[in-house]
C-alpha atoms as a PDB file:
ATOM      1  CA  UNK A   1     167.510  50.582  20.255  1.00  0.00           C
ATOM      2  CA  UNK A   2     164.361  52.106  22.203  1.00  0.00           C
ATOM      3  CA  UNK A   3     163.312  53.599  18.210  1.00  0.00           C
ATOM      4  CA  UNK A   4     163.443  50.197  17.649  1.00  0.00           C
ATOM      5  CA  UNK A   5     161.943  48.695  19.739  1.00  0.00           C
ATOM      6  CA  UNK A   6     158.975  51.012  19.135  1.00  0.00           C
ATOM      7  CA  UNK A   7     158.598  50.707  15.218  1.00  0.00           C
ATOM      8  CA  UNK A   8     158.083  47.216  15.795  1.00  0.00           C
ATOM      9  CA  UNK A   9     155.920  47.554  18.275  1.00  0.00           C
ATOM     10  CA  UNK A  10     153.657  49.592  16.102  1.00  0.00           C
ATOM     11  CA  UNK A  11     154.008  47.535  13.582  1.00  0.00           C
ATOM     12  CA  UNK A  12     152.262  44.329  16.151  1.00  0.00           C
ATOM     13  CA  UNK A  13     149.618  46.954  16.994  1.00  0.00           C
ATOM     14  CA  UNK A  14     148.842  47.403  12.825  1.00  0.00           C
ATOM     15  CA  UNK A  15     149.376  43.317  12.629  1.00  0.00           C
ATOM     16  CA  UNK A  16     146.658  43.039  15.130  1.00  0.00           C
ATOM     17  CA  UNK A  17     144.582  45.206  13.640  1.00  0.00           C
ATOM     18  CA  UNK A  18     144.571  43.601  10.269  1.00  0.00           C
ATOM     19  CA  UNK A  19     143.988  40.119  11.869  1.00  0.00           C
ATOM     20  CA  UNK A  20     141.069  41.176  13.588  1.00  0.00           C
ATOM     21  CA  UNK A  21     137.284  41.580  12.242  1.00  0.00           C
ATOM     22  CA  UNK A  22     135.559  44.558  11.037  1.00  0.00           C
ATOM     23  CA  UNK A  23     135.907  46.297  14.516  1.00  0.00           C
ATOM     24  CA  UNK A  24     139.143  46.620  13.853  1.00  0.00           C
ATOM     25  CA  UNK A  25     138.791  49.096  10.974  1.00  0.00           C
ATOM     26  CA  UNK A  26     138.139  52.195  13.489  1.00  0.00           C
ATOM     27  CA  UNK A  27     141.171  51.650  14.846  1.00  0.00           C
ATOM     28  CA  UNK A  28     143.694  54.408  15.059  1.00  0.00           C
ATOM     29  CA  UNK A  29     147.387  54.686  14.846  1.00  0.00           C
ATOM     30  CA  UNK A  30     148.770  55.619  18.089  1.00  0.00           C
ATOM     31  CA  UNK A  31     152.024  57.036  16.326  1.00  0.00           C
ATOM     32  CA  UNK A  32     149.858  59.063  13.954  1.00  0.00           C
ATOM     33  CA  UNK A  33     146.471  59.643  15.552  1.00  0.00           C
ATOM     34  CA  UNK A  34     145.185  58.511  12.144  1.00  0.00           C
ATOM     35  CA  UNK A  35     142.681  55.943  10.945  1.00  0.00           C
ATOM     36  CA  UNK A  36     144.612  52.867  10.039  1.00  0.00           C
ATOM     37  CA  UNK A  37     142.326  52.500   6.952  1.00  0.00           C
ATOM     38  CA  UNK A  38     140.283  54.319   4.628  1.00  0.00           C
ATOM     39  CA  UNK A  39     136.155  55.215   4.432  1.00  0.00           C
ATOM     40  CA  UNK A  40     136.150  52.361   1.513  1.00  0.00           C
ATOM     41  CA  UNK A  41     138.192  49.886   3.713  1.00  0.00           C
ATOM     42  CA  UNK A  42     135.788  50.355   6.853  1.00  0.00           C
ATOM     43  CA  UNK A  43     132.452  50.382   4.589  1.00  0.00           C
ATOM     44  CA  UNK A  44     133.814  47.466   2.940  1.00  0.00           C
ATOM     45  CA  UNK A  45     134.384  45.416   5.865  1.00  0.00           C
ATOM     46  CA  UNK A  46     131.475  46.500   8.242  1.00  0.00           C
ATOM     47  CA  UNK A  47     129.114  45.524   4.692  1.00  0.00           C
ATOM     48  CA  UNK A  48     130.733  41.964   5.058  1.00  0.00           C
ATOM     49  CA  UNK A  49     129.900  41.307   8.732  1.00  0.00           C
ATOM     50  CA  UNK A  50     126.538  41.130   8.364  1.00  0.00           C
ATOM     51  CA  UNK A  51     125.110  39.801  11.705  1.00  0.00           C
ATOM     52  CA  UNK A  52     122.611  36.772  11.541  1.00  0.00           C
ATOM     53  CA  UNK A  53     119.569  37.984  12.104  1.00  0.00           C
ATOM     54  CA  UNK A  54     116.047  37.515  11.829  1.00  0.00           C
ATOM     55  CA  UNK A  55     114.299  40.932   9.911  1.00  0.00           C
ATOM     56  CA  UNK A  56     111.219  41.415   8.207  1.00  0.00           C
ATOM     57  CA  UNK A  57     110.752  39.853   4.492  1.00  0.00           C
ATOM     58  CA  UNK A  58     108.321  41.214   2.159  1.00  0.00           C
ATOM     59  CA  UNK A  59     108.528  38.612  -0.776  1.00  0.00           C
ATOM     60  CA  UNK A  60     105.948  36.187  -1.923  1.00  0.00           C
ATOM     61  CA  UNK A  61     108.128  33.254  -1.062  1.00  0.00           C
ATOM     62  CA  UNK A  62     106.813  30.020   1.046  1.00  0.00           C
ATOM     63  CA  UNK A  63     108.266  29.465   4.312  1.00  0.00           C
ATOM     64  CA  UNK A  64     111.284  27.098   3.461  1.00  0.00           C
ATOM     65  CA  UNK A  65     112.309  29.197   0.663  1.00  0.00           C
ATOM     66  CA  UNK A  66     116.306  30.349   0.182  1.00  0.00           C
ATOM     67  CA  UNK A  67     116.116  33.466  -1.473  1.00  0.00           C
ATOM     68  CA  UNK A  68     119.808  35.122  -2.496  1.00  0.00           C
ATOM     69  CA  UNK A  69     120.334  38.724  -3.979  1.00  0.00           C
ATOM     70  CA  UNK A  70     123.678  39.090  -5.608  1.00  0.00           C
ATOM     71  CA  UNK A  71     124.190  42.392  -5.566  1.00  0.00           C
ATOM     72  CA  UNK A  72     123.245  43.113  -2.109  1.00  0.00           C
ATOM     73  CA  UNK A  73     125.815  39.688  -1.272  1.00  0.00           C
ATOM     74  CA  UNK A  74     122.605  38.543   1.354  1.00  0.00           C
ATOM     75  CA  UNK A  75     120.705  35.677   1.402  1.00  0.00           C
ATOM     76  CA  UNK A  76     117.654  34.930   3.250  1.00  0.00           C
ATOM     77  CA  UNK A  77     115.502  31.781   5.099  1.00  0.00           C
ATOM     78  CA  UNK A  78     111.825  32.506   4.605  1.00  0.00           C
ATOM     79  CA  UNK A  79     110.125  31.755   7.911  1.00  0.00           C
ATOM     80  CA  UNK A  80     106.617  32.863   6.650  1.00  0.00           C
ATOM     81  CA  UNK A  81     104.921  35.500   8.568  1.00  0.00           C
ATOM     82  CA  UNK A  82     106.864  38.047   7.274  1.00  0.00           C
ATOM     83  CA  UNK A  83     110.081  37.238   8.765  1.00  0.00           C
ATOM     84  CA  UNK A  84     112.975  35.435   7.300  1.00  0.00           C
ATOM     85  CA  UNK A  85     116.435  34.723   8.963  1.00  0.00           C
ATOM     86  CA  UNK A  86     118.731  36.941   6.953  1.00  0.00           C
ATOM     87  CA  UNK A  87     122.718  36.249   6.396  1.00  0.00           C
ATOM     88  CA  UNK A  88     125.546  37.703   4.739  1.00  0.00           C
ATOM     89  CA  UNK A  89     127.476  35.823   1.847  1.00  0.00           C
ATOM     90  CA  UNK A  90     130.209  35.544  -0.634  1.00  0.00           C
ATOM     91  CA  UNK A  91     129.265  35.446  -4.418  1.00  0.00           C
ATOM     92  CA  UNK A  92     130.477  35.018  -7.380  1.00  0.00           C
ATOM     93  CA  UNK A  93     133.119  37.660  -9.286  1.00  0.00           C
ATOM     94  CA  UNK A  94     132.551  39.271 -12.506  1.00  0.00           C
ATOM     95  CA  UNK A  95     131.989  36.491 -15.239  1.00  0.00           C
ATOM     96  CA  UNK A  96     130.925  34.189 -12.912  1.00  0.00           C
ATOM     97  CA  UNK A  97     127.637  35.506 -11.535  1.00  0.00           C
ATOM     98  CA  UNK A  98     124.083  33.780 -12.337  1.00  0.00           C
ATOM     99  CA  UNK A  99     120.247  34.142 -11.659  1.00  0.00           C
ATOM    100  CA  UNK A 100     117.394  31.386 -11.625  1.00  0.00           C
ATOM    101  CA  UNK A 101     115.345  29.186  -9.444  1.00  0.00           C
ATOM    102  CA  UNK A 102     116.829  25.376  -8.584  1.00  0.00           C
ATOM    103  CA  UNK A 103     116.039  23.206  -5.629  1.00  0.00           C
ATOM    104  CA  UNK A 104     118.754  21.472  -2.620  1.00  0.00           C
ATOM    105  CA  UNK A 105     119.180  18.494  -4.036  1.00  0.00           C
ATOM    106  CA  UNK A 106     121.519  17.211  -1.709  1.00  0.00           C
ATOM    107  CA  UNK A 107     123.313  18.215   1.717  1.00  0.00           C
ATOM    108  CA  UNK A 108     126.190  17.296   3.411  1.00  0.00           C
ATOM    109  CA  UNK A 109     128.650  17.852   6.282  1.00  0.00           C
ATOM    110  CA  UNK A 110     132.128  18.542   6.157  1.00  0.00           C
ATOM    111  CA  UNK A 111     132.197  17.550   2.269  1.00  0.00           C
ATOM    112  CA  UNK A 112     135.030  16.696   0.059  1.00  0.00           C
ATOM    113  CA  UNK A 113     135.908  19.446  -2.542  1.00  0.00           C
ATOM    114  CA  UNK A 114     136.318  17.905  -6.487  1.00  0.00           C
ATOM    115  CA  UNK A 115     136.956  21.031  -8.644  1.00  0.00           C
ATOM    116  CA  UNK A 116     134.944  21.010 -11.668  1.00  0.00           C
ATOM    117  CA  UNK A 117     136.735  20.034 -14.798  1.00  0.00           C
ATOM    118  CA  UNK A 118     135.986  24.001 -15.868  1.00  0.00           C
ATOM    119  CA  UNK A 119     137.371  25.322 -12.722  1.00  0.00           C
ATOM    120  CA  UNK A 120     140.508  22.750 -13.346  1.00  0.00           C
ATOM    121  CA  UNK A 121     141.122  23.976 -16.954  1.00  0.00           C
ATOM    122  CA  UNK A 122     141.444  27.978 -15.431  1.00  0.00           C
ATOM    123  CA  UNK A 123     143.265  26.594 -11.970  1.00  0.00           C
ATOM    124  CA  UNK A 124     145.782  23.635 -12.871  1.00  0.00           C
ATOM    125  CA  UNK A 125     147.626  23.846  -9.395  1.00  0.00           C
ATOM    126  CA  UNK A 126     143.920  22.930  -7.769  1.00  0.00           C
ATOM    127  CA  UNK A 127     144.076  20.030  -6.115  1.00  0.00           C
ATOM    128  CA  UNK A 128     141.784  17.395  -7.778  1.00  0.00           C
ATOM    129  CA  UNK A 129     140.359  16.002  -4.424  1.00  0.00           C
ATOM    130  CA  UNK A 130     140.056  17.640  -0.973  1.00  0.00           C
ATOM    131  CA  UNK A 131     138.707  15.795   1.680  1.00  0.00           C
ATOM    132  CA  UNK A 132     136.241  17.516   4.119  1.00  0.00           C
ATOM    133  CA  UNK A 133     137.803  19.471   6.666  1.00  0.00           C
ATOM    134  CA  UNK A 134     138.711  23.056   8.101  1.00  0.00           C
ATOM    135  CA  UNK A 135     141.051  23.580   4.967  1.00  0.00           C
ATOM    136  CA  UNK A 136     138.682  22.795   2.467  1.00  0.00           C
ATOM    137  CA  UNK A 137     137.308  25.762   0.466  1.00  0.00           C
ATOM    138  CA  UNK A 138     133.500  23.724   1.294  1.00  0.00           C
ATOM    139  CA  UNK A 139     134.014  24.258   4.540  1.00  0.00           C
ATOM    140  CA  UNK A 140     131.240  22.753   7.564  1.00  0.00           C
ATOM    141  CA  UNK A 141     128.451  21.791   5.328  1.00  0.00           C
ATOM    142  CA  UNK A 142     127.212  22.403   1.421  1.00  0.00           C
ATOM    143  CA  UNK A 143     123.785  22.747  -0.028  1.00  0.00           C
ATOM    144  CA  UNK A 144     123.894  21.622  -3.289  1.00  0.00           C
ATOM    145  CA  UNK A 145     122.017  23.182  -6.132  1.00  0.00           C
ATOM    146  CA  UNK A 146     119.592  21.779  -8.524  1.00  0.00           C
ATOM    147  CA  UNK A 147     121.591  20.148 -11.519  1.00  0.00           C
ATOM    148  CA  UNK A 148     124.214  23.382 -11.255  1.00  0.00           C
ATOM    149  CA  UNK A 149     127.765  22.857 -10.394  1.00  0.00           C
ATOM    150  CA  UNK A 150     127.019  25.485  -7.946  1.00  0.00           C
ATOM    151  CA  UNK A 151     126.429  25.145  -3.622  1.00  0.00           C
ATOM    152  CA  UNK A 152     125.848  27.285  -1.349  1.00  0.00           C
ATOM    153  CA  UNK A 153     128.976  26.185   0.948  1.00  0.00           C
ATOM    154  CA  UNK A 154     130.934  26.874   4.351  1.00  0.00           C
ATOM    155  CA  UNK A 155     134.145  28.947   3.914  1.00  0.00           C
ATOM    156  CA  UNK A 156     137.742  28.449   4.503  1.00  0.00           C
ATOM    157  CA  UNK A 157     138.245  32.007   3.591  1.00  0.00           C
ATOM    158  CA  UNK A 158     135.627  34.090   5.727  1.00  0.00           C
ATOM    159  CA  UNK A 159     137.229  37.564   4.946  1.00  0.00           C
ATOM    160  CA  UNK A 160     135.372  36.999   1.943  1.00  0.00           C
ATOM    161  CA  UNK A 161     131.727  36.927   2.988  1.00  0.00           C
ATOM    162  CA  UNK A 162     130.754  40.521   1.413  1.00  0.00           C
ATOM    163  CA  UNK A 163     132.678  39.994  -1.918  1.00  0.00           C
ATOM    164  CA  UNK A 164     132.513  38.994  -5.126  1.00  0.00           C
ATOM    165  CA  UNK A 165     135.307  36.526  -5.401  1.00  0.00           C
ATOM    166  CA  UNK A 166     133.715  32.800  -6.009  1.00  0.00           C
ATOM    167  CA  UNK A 167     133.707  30.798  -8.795  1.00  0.00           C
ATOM    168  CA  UNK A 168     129.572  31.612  -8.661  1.00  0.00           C
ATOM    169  CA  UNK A 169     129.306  29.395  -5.480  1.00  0.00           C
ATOM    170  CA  UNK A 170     127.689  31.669  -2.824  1.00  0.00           C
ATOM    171  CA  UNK A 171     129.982  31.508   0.149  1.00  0.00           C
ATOM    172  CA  UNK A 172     128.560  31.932   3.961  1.00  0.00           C
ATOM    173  CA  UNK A 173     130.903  31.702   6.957  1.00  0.00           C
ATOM    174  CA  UNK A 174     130.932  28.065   8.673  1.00  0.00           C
ATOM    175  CA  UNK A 175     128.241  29.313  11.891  1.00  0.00           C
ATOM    176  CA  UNK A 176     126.369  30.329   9.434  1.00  0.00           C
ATOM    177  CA  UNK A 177     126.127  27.879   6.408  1.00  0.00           C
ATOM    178  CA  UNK A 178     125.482  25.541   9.941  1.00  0.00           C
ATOM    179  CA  UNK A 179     122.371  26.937  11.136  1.00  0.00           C
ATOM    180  CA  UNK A 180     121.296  27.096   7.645  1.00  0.00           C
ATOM    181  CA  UNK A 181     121.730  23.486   7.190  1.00  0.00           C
ATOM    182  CA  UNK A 182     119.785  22.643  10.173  1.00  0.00           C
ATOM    183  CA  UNK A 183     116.351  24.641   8.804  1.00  0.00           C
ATOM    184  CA  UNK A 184     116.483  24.115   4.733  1.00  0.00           C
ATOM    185  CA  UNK A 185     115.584  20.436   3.687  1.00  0.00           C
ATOM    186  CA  UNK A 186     116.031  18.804   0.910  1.00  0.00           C
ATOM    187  CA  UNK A 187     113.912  19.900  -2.002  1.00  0.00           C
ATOM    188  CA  UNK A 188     113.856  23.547  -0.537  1.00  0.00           C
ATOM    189  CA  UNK A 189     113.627  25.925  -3.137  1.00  0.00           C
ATOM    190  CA  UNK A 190     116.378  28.446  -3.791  1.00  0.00           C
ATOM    191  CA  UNK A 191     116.140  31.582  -6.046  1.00  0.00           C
ATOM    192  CA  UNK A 192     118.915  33.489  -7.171  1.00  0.00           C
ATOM    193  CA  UNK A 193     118.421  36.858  -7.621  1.00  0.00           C
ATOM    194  CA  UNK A 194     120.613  39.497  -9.432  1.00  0.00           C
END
């Protein structure tokens, strides 16, 4: 019984661990005295926390300007000045990635989700309206994006942020898709970079 007792106890330590953030990925096993995850699991999740921050910005963008590179899964708020406030984000998987320059056309908080008719065709079990809340995929708030069917949106999901798994959507975690809302306007200009 006290073998038990103790496998499942190290088995709520490991449950822990997985529920928790990217701290958790130095965590040892106190039966083995091993890492409970690999060099790629740890790199992996401390590249997806990326802290909001504000760091220096060498691109001829005007203040206002969202500026989003792909492949490093970042975006960035041009303050001017050299500065911009940087975040990490969610993009979109193989097949679904995409480059240009667009505008926010519109914004809004907590908005309902209405797959697009494409998305429906590959996903038939999708819901085909989600009102805004803390289950929908949107999440707090959505920038939407020139005549695209693309936003850059809250997440339901925010183990995500870091990876390539959207639809081409770039994904931010709910803080931070909130303070973003609060400095881009309507009309801002938004790059997407490769």
């Amino acid at each position: 019984m006290g073998r038990t007792r103790a496998a499942l106890a190290g088995l709520a330590c490991a449950f822990v661990a997985l529920a928790t953030p990217a701290a958790a990925f130095t965590a040892i096993d106190p039966l083995t005295r091993q890492p409970l995850y690999s060099a790629e699991e740890t790199y992996r999740a401390q590249a997806s926390a990326v802290p909001r921050q504000i760091v220096t910005f060498n691109g001829r963008y005007a203040p206002g300007t969202i500026v989003v590179s792909t492949s490093e899964r970042r975006l960035w708020y041009v303050l001017g000045n050299g500065q911009a406030v940087q975040y990490g984000v969610g993009v979109g998987r193989p097949g679904f990635t995409w480059a240009g320059t667009h505008s926010v056309t519109m914004k809004r908080e907590w908005p309902d989700w209405r797959p697009p008719a494409a998305m429906l065709k590959r996903r038939p079990d999708l819901p085909r309206y989600m009102k805004g809340g803390p289950d929908n995929p949107l999440g707090a708030r959505a920038l939407y994006i020139g005549s695209t069917i693309y936003r850059i949106h809250g997440s339901n999901e925010p183990e995500t942020i870091g990876e390539a798994v959207s639809s081409g959507c770039i994904r931010m975690t709910n803080e931070d898709v909130t303070d973003l809302y609060s400095r881009a306007r309507v009309g801002s200009r938004v790059v997407v970079l490769r």
